[in-house]
C-alpha atoms as a PDB file:
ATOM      1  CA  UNK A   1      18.542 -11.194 103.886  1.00  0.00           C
ATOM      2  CA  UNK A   2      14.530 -10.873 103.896  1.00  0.00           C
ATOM      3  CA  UNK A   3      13.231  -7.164 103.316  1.00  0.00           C
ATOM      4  CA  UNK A   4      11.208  -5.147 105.380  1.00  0.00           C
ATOM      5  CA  UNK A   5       7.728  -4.392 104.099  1.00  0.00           C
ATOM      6  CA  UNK A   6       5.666  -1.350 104.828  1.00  0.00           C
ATOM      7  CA  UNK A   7       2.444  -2.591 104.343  1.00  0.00           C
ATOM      8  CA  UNK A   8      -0.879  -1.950 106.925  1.00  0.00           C
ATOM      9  CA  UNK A   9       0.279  -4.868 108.788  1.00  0.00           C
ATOM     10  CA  UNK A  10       3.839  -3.645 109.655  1.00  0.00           C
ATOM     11  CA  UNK A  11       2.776   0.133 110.102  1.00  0.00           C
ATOM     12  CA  UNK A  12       0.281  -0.831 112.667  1.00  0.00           C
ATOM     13  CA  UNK A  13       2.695  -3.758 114.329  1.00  0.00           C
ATOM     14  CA  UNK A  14       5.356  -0.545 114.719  1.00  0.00           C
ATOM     15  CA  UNK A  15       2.598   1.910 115.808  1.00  0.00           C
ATOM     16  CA  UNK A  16       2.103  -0.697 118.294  1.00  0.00           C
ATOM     17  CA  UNK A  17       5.517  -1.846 119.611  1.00  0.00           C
ATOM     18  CA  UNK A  18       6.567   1.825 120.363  1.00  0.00           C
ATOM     19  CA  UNK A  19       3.356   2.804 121.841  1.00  0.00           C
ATOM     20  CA  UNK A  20       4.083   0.165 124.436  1.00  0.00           C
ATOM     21  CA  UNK A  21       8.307   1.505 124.163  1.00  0.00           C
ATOM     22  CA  UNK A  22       6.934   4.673 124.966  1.00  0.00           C
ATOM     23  CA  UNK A  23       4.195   4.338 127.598  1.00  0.00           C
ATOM     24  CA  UNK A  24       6.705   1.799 129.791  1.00  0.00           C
ATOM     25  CA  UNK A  25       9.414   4.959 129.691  1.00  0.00           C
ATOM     26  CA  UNK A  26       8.044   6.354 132.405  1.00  0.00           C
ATOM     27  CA  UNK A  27       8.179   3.238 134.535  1.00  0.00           C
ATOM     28  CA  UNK A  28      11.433   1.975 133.762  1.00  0.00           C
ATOM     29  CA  UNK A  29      12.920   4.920 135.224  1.00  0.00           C
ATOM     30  CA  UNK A  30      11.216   4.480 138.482  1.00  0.00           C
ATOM     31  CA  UNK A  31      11.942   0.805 138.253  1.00  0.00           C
ATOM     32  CA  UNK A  32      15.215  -1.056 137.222  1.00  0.00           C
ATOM     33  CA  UNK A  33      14.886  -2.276 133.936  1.00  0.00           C
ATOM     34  CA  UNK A  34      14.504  -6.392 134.265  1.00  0.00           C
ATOM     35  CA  UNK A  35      14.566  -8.535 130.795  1.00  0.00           C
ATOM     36  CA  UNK A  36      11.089  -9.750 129.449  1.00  0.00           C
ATOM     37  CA  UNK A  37      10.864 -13.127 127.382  1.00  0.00           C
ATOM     38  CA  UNK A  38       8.314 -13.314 125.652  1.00  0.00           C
ATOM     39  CA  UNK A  39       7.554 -17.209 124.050  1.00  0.00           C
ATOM     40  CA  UNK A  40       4.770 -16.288 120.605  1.00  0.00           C
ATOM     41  CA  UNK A  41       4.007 -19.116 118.809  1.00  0.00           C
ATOM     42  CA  UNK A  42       4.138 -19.647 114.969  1.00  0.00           C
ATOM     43  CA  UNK A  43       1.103 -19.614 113.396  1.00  0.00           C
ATOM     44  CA  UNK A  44      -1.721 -16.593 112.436  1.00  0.00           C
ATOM     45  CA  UNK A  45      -0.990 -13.276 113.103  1.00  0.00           C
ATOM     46  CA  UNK A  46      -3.861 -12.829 115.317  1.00  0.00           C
ATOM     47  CA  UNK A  47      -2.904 -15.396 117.777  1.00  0.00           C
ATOM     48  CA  UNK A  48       0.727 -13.791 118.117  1.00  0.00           C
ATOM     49  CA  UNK A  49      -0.826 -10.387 118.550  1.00  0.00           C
ATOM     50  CA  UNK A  50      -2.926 -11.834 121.226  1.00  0.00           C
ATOM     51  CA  UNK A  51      -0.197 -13.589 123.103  1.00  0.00           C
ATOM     52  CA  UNK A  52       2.082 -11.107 122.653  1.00  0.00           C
ATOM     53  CA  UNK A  53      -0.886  -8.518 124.186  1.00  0.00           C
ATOM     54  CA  UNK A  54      -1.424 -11.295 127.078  1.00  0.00           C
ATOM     55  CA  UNK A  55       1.658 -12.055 128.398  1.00  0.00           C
ATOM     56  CA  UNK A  56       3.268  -7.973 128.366  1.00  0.00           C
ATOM     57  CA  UNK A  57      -0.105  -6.965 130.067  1.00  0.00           C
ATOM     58  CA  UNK A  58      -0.446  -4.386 127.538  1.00  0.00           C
ATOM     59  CA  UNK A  59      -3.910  -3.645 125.530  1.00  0.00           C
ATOM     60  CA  UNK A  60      -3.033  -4.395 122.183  1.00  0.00           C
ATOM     61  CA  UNK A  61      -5.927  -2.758 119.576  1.00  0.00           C
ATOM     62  CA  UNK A  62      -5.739  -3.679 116.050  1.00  0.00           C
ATOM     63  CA  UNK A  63      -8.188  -4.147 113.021  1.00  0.00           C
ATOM     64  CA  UNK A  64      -8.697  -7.950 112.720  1.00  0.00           C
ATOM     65  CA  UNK A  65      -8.717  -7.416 109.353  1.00  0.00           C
ATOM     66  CA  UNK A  66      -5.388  -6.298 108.672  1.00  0.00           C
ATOM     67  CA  UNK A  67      -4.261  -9.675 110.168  1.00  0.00           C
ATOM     68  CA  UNK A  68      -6.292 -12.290 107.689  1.00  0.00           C
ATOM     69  CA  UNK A  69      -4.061 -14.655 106.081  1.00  0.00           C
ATOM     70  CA  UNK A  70      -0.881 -12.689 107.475  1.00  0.00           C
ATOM     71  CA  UNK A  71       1.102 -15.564 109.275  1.00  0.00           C
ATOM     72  CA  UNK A  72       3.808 -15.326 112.426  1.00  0.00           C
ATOM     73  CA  UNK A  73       6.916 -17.466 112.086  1.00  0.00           C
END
């Protein structure tokens, strides 16, 4: 089983994931809660960030250089 690390990288990835938890709250109350897929390819972190960013419509801020050399898989 593969730990969880609590580097920069994963604080700021969290920080991020429930901001956009919390700030869609208020609108799936007022609208009924539909799945999202959402299709990140392998490869830097960067690029995940970014598609992940793109295709939730959400603006995803981040310090590029906590991502260099971190990969997604």
């Amino acid at each position: 089983m593969k730990s969880w690390r609590t580097g920069p990288v994963t604080l700021a990835l969290r920080a991020a994931l429930w901001g956009m938890v919390l700030g869609s709250a208020a609108s799936v109350t007022a609208v009924s809660a539909a799945a999202q897929e959402f299709h990140v390819t392998a490869g830097s972190l960067a690029q995940a960030l970014n598609q992940l960013a793109q295709q939730s419509d959400v603006l995803l801020s981040y310090d590029p250089a906590l991502t260099v050399g971190k990969q997604s898989y």
